[in-house]
C-alpha atoms as a PDB file:
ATOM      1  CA  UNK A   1      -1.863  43.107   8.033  1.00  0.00           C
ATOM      2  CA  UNK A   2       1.739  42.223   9.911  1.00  0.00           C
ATOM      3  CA  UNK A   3       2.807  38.707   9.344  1.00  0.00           C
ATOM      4  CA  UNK A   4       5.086  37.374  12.260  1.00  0.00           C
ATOM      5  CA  UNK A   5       7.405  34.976  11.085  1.00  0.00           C
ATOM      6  CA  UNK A   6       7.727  31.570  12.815  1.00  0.00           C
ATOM      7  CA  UNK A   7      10.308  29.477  13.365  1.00  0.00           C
ATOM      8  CA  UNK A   8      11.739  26.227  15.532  1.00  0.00           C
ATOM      9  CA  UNK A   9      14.140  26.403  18.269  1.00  0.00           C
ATOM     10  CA  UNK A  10      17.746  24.796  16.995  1.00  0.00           C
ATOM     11  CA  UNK A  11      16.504  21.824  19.410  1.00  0.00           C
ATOM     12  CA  UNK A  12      13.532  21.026  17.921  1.00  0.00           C
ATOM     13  CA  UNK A  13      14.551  21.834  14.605  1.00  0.00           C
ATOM     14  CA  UNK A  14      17.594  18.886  15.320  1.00  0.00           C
ATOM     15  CA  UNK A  15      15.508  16.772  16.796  1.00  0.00           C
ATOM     16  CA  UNK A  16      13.016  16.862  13.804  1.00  0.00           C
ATOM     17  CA  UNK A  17      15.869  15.973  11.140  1.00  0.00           C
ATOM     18  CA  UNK A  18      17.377  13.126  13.480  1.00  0.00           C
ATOM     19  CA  UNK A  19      13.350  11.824  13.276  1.00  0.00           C
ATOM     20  CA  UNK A  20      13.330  12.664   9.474  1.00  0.00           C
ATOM     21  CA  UNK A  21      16.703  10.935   8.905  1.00  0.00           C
ATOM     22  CA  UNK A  22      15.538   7.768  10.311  1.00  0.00           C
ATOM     23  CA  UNK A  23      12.403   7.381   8.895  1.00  0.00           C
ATOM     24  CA  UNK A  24      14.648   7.543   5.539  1.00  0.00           C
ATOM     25  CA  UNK A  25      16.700   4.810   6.369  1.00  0.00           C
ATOM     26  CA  UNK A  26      14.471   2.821   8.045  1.00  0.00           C
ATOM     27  CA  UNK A  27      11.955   3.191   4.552  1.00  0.00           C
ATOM     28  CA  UNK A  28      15.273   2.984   2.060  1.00  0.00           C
ATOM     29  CA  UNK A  29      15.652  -0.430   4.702  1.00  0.00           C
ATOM     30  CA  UNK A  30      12.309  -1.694   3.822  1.00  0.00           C
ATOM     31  CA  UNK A  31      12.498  -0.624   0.069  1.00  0.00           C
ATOM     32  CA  UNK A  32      15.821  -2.273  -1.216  1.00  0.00           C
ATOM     33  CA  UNK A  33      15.856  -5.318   1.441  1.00  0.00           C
ATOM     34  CA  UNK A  34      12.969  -6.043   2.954  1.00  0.00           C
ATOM     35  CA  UNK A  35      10.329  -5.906  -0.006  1.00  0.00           C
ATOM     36  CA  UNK A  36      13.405  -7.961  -1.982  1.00  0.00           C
ATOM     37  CA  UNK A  37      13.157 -10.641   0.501  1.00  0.00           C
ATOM     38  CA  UNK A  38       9.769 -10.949   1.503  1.00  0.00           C
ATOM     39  CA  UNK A  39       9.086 -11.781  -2.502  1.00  0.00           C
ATOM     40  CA  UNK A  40      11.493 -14.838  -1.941  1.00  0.00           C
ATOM     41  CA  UNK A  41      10.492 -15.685   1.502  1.00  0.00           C
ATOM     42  CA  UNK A  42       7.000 -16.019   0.143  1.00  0.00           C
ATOM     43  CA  UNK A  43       7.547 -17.523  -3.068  1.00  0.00           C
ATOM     44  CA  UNK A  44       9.795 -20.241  -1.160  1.00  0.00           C
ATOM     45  CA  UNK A  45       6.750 -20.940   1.316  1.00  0.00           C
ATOM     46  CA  UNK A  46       4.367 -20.587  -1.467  1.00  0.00           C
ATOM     47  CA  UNK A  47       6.258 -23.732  -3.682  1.00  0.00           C
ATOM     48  CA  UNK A  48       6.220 -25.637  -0.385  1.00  0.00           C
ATOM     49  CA  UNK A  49       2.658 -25.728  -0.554  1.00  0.00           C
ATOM     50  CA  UNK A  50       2.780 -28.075  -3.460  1.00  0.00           C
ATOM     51  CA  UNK A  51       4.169 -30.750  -1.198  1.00  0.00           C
ATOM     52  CA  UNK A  52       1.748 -33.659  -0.152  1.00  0.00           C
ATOM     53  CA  UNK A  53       2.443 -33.124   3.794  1.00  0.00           C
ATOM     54  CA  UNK A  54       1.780 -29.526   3.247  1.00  0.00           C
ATOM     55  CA  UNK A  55      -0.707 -28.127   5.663  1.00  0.00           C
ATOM     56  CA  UNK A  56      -1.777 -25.349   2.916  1.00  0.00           C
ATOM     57  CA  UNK A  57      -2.872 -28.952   0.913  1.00  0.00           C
ATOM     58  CA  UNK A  58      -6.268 -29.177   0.597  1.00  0.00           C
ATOM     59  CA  UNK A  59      -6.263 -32.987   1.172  1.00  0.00           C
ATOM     60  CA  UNK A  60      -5.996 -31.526   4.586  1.00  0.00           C
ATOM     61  CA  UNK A  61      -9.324 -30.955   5.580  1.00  0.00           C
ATOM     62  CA  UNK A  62     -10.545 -34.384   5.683  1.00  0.00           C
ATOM     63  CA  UNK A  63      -8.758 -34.992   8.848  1.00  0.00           C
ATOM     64  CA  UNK A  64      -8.986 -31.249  10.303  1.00  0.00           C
ATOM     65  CA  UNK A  65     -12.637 -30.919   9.939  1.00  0.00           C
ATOM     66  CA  UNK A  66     -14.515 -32.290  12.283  1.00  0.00           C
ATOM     67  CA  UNK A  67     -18.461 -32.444  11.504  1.00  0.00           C
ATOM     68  CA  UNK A  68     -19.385 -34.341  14.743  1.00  0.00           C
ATOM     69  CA  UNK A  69     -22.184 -32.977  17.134  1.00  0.00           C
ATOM     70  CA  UNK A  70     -21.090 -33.278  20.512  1.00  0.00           C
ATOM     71  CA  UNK A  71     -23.519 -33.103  23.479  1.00  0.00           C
ATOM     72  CA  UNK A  72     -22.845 -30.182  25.782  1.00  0.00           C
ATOM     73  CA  UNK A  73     -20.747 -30.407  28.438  1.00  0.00           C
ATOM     74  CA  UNK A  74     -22.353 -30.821  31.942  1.00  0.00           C
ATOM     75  CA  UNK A  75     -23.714 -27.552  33.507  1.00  0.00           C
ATOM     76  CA  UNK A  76     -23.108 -29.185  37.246  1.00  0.00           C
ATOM     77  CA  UNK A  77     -19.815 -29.445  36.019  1.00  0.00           C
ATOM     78  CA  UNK A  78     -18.719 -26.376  34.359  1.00  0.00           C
ATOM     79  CA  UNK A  79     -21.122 -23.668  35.758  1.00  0.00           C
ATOM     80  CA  UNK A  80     -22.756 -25.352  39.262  1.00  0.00           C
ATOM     81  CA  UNK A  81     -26.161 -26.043  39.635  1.00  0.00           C
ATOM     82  CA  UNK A  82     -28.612 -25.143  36.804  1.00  0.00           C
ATOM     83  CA  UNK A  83     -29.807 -21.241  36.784  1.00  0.00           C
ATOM     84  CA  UNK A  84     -32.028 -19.523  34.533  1.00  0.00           C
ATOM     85  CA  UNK A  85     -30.586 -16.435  35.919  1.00  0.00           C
ATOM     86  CA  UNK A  86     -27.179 -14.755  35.055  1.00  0.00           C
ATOM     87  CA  UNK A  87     -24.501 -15.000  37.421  1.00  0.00           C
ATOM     88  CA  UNK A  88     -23.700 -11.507  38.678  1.00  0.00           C
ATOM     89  CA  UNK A  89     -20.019  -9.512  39.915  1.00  0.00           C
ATOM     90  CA  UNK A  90     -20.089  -8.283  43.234  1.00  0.00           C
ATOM     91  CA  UNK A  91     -20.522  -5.046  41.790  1.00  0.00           C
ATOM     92  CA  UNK A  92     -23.412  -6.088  40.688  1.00  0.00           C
ATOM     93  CA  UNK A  93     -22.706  -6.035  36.598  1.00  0.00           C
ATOM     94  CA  UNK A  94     -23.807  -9.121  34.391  1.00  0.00           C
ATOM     95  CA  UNK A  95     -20.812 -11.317  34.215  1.00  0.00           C
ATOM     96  CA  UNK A  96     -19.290 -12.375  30.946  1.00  0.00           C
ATOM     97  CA  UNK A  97     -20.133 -15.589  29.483  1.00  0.00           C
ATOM     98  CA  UNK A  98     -17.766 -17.915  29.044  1.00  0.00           C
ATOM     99  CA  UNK A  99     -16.383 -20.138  25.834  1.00  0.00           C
ATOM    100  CA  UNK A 100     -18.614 -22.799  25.023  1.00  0.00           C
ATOM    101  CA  UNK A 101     -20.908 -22.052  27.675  1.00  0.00           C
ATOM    102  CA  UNK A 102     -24.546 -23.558  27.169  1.00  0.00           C
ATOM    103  CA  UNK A 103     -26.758 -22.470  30.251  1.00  0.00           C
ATOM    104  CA  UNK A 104     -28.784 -19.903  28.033  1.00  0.00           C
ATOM    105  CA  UNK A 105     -28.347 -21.382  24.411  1.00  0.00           C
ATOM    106  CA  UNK A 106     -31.242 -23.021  22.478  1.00  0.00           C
ATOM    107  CA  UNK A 107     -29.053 -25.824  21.418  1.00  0.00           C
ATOM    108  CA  UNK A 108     -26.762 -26.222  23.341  1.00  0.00           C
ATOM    109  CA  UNK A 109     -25.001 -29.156  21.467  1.00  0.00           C
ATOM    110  CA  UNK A 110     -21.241 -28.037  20.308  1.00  0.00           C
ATOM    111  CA  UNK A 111     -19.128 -28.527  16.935  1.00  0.00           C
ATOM    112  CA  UNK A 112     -15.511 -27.929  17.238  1.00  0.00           C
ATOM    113  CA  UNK A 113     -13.475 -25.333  15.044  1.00  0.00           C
ATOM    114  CA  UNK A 114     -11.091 -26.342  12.543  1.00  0.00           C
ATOM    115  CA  UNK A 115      -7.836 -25.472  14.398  1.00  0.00           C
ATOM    116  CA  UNK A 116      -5.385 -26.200  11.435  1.00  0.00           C
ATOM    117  CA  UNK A 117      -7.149 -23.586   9.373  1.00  0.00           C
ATOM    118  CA  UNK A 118      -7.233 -21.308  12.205  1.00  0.00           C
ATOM    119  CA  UNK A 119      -3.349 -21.521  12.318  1.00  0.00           C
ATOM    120  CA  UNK A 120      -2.753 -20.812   8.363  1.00  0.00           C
ATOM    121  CA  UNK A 121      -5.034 -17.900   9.151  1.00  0.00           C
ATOM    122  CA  UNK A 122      -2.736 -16.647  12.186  1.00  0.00           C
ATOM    123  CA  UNK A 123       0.288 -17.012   9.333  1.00  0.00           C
ATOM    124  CA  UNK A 124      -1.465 -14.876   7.202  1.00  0.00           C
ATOM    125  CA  UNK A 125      -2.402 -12.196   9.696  1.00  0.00           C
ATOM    126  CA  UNK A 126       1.430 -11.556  10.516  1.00  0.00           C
ATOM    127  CA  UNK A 127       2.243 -11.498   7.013  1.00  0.00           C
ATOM    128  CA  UNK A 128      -0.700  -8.892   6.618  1.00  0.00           C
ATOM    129  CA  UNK A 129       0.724  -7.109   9.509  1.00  0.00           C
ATOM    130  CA  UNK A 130       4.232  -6.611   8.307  1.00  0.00           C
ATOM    131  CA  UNK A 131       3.019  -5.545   4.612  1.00  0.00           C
ATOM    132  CA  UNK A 132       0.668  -2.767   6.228  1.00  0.00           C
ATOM    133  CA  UNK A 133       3.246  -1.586   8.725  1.00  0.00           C
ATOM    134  CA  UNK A 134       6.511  -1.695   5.656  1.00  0.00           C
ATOM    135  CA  UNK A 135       3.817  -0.022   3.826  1.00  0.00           C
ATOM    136  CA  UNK A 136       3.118   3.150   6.463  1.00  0.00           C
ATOM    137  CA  UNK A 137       6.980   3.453   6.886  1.00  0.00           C
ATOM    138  CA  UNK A 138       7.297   3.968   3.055  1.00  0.00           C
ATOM    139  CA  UNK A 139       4.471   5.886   2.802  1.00  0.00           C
ATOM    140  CA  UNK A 140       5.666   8.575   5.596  1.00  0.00           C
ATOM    141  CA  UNK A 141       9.308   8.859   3.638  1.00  0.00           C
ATOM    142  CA  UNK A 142       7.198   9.629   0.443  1.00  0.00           C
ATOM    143  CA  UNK A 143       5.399  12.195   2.250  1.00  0.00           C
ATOM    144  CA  UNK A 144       8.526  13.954   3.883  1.00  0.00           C
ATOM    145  CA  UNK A 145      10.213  13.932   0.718  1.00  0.00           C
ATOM    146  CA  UNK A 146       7.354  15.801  -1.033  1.00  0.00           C
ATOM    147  CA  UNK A 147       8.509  19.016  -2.706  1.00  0.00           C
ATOM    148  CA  UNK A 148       7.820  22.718  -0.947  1.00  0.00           C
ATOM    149  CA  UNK A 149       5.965  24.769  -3.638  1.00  0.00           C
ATOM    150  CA  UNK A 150       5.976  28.292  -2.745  1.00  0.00           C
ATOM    151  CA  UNK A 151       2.993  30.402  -3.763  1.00  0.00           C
ATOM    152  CA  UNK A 152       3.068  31.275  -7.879  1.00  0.00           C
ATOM    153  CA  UNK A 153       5.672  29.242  -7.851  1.00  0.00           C
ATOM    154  CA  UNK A 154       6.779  29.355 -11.466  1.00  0.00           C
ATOM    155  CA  UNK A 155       8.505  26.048 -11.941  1.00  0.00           C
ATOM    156  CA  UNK A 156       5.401  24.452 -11.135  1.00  0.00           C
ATOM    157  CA  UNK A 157       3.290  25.880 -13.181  1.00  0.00           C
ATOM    158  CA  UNK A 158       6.285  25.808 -16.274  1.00  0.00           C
ATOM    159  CA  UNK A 159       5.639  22.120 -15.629  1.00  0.00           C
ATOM    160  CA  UNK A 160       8.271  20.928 -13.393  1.00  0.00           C
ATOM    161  CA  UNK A 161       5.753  18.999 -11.237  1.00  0.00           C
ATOM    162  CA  UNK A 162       6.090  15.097 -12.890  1.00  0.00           C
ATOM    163  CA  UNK A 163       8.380  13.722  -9.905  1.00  0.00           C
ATOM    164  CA  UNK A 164       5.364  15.211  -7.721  1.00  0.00           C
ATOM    165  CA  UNK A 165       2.896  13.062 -10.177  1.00  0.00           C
ATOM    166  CA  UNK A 166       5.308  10.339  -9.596  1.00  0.00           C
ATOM    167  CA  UNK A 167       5.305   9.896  -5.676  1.00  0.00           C
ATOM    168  CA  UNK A 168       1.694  10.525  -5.758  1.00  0.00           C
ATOM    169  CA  UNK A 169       1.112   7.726  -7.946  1.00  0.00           C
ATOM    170  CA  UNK A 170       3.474   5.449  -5.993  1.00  0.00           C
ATOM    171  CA  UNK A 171       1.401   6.505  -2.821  1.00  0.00           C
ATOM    172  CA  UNK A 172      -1.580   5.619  -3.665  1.00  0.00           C
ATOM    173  CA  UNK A 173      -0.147   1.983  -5.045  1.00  0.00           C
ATOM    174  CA  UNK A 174       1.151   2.444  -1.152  1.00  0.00           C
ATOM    175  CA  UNK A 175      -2.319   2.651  -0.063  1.00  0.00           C
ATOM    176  CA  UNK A 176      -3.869   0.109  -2.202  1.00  0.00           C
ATOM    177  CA  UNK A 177      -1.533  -2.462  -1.104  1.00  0.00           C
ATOM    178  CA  UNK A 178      -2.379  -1.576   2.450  1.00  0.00           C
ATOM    179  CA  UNK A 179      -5.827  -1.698   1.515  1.00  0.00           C
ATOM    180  CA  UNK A 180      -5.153  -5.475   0.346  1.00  0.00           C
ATOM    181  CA  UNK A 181      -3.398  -6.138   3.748  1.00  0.00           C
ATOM    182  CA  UNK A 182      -6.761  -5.060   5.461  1.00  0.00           C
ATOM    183  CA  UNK A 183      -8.763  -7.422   3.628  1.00  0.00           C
ATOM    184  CA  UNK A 184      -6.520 -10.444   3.461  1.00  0.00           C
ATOM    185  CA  UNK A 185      -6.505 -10.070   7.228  1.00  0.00           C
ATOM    186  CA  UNK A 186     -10.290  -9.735   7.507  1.00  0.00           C
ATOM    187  CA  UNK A 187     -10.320 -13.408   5.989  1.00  0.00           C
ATOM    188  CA  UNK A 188     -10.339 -14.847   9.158  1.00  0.00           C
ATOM    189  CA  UNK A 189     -13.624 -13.198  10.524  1.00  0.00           C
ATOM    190  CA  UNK A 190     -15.647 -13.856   7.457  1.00  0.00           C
ATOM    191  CA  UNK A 191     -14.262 -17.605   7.406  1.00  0.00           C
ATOM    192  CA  UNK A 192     -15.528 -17.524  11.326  1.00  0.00           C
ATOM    193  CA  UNK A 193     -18.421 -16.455  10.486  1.00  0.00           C
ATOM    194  CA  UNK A 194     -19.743 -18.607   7.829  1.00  0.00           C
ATOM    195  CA  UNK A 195     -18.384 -21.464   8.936  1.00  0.00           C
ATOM    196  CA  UNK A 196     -20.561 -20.156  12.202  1.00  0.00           C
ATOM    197  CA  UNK A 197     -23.987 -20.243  10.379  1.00  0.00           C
ATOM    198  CA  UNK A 198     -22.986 -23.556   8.645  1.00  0.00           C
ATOM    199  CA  UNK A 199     -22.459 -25.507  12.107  1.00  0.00           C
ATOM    200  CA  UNK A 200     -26.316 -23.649  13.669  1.00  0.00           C
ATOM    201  CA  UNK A 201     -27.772 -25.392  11.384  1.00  0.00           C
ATOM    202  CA  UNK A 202     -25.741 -28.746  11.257  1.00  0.00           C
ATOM    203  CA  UNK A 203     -26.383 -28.848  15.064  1.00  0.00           C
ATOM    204  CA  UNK A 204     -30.532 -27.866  14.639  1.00  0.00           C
ATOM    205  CA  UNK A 205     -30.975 -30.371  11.263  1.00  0.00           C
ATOM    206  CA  UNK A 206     -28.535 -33.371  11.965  1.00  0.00           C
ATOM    207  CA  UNK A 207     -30.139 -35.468   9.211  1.00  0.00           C
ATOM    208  CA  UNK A 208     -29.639 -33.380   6.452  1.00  0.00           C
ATOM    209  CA  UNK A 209     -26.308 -34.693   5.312  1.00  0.00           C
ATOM    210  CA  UNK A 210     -25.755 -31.694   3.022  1.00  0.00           C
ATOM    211  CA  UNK A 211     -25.168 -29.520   5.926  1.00  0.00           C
ATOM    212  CA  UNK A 212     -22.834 -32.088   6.729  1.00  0.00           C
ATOM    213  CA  UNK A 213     -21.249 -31.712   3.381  1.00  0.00           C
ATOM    214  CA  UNK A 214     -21.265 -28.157   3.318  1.00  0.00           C
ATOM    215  CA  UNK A 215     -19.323 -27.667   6.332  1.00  0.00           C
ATOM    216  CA  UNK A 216     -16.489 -30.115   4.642  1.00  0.00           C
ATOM    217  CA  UNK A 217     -16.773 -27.738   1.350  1.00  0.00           C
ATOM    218  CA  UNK A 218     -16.480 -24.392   3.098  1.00  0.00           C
ATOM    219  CA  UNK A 219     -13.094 -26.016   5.194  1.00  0.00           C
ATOM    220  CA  UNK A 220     -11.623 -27.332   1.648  1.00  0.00           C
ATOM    221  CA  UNK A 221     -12.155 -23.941   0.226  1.00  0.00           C
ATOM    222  CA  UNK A 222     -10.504 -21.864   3.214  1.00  0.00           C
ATOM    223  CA  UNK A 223      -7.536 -24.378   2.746  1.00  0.00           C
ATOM    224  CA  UNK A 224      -7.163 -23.111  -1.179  1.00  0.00           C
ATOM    225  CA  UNK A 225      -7.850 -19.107   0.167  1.00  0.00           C
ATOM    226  CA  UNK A 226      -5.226 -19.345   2.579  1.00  0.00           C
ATOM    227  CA  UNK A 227      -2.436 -20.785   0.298  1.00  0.00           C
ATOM    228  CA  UNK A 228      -4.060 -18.051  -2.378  1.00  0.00           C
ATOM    229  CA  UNK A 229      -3.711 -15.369   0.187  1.00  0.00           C
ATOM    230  CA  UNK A 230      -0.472 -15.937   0.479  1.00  0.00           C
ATOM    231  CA  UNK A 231       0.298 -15.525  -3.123  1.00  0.00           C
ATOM    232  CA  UNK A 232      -1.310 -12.363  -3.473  1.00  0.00           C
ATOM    233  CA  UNK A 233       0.525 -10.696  -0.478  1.00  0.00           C
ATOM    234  CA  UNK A 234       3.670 -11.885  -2.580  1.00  0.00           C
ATOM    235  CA  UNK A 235       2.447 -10.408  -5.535  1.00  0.00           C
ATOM    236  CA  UNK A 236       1.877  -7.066  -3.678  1.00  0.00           C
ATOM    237  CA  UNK A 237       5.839  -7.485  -2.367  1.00  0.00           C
ATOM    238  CA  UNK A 238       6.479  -7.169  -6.234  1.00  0.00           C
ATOM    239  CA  UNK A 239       4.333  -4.768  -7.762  1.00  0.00           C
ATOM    240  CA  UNK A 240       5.604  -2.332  -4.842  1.00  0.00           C
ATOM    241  CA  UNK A 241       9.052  -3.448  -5.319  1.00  0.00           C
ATOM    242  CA  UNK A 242       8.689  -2.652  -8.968  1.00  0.00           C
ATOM    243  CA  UNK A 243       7.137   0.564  -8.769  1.00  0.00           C
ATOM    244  CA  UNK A 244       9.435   1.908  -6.258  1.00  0.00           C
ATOM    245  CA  UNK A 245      12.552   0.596  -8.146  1.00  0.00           C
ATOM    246  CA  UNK A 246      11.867   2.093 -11.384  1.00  0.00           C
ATOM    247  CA  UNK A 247      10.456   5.455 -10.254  1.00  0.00           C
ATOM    248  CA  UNK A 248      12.562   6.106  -6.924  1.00  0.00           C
ATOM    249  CA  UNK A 249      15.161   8.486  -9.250  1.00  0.00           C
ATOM    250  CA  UNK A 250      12.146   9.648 -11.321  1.00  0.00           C
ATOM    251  CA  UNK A 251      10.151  10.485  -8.395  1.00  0.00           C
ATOM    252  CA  UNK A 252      12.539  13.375  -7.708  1.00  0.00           C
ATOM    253  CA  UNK A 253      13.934  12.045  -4.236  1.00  0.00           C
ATOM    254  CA  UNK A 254      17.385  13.159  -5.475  1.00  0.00           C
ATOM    255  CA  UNK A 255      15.946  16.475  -5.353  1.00  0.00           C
ATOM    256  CA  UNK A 256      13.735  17.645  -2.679  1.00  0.00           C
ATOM    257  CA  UNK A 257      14.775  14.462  -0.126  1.00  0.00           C
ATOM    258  CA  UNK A 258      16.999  14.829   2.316  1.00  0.00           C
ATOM    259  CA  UNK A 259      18.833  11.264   1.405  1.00  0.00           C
ATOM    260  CA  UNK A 260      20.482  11.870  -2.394  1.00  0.00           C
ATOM    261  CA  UNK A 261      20.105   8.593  -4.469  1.00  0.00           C
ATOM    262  CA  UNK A 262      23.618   8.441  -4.674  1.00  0.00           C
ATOM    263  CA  UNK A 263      23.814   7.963  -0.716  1.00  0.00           C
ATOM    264  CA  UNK A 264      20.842   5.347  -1.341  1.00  0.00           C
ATOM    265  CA  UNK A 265      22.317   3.420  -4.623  1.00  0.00           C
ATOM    266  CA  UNK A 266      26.440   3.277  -2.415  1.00  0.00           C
ATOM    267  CA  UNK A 267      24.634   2.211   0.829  1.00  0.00           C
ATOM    268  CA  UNK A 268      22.169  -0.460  -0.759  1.00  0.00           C
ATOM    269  CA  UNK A 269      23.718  -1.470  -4.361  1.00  0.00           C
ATOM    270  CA  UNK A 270      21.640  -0.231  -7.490  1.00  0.00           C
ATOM    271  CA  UNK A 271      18.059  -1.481  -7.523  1.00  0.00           C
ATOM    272  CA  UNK A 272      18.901  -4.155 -10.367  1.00  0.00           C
ATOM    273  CA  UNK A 273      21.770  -5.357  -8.056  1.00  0.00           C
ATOM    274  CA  UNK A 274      18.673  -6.048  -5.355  1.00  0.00           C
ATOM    275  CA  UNK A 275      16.161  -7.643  -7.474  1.00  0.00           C
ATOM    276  CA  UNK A 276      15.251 -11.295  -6.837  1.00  0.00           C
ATOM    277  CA  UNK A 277      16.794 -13.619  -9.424  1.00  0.00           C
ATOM    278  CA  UNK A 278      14.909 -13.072 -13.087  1.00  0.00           C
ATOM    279  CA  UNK A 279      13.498  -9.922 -11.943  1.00  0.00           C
ATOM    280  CA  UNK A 280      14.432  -6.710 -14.469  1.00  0.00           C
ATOM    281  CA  UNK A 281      14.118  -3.634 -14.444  1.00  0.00           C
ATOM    282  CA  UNK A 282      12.669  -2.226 -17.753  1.00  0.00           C
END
């Protein structure tokens, strides 16, 4: 069997260091500054909570949630004459139905959404959004910095494989924090949802006030979530920070990465130099 041996052009071989290099300092970026400061930009936002004008307060919801049944709007007004039939596009395709609209419904009778909660939930959807995309940056410079085991390599199997334990660990903490991000963010839907089924049948059974009350419980308890979400995408800012601070040298990036520590530690400051105020390193 002839093996042919394979290699990049200088060009592409350049090119694929300069892309290398800056995913290293755009993940050393994200590791010693912007992890640092998300756990104080948080926690600040999180202890301004405890205010009384707070929107996050749950006193909140008695003037955000509105349990009134409105009638529905006019068809003559909003969709022309009445029509048991769909309106259709010239090409001849069903055309979408519009918000709110009531030709077709069974009741047709409308309860608004809570708007307030729906803008904590659009604060906690960025902040979901930067965690999972800080969190794929990191996780692509743990990857690149992996070690290159040759076949029998004998180093490996001597034992010399516990900075490969340690990025694998700190990967998956990588992914489980992303995995958090995805289901903070799916809070939204699920309060949609509910709160959905909650208003069908406040608009079919109007006199049973605990429908009534129900919809004012679910909107109190989305007001404690949301502040609560909050606090556990901080406390995912600081396990990651931890992890990564205490096992970055032990992790062997000093030597199989293509960014020494010592470059990392003069650009950025030692981790303990980085570390929100009370925060050791152990």
């Amino acid at each position: 069997m002839i093996l042919t041996t394979m290699s990049m052009s200088k060009e592409v071989a350049k090119s694929i260091e300069d892309f290398r290099a800056k995913v290293a300092e755009a993940a050393e970026g994200i590791v010693f500054r912007v992890f640092p400061n998300k756990i104080i930009e948080l926690t600040s936002l999180i202890e301004s909570t405890n205010t009384d004008d707070s929107p996050y307060q749950i006193s909140q919801a008695a003037a955000s949630t509105d349990t009134t049944i409105y009638p529905p709007p006019s068809s003559t007004e909003t969709n022309g004459p009445s029509s048991n039939k769909r309106k259709r596009n010239e090409d001849g395709s069903a055309a979408p139905a519009h918000l709110n609209e009531t030709v077709n419904a069974r009741y047709p009778e409308l309860v608004h959404a809570n708007k307030l909660i729906s803008k904590l939930h659009e604060t906690v959807k960025l902040e979901c959004a930067q965690l999972s995309d800080s969190c794929d940056k990191v996780k692509l410079w743990v990857n690149l910095t992996m070690p290159k085991y040759v076949l029998f390599d004998i180093s490996y199997y001597l034992g010399d494989n516990f900075g490969v334990q340690i990025q694998e660990e700190v990967l998956s903490e990588l992914l489980r924090s992303q995995e958090s991000a995805y289901n903070i963010r799916d809070a939204a839907r699920q309060h949609h949802l509910a709160r959905a089924k909650i208003c069908s049948k406040l608009i079919k059974y109007p006199h049973i006030e605990d429908y009534t009350l129900g919809l004012k419980e679910h909107d109190e308890k989305q007001f404690f979530f949301t502040r609560q979400n909050l606090i556990d995408i901080r406390n995912v800012y600081a396990v990651l920070t931890d992890i990564l601070h205490k096992n970055i040298a032990k992790a062997g990036f000093p030597h199989h990465s293509f960014v020494l520590s010592a470059h990392v530690v003069r650009r950025f400051g030692h981790p303990r130099e980085t570390m929100v105020p009370g925060y050791t390193d152990a």
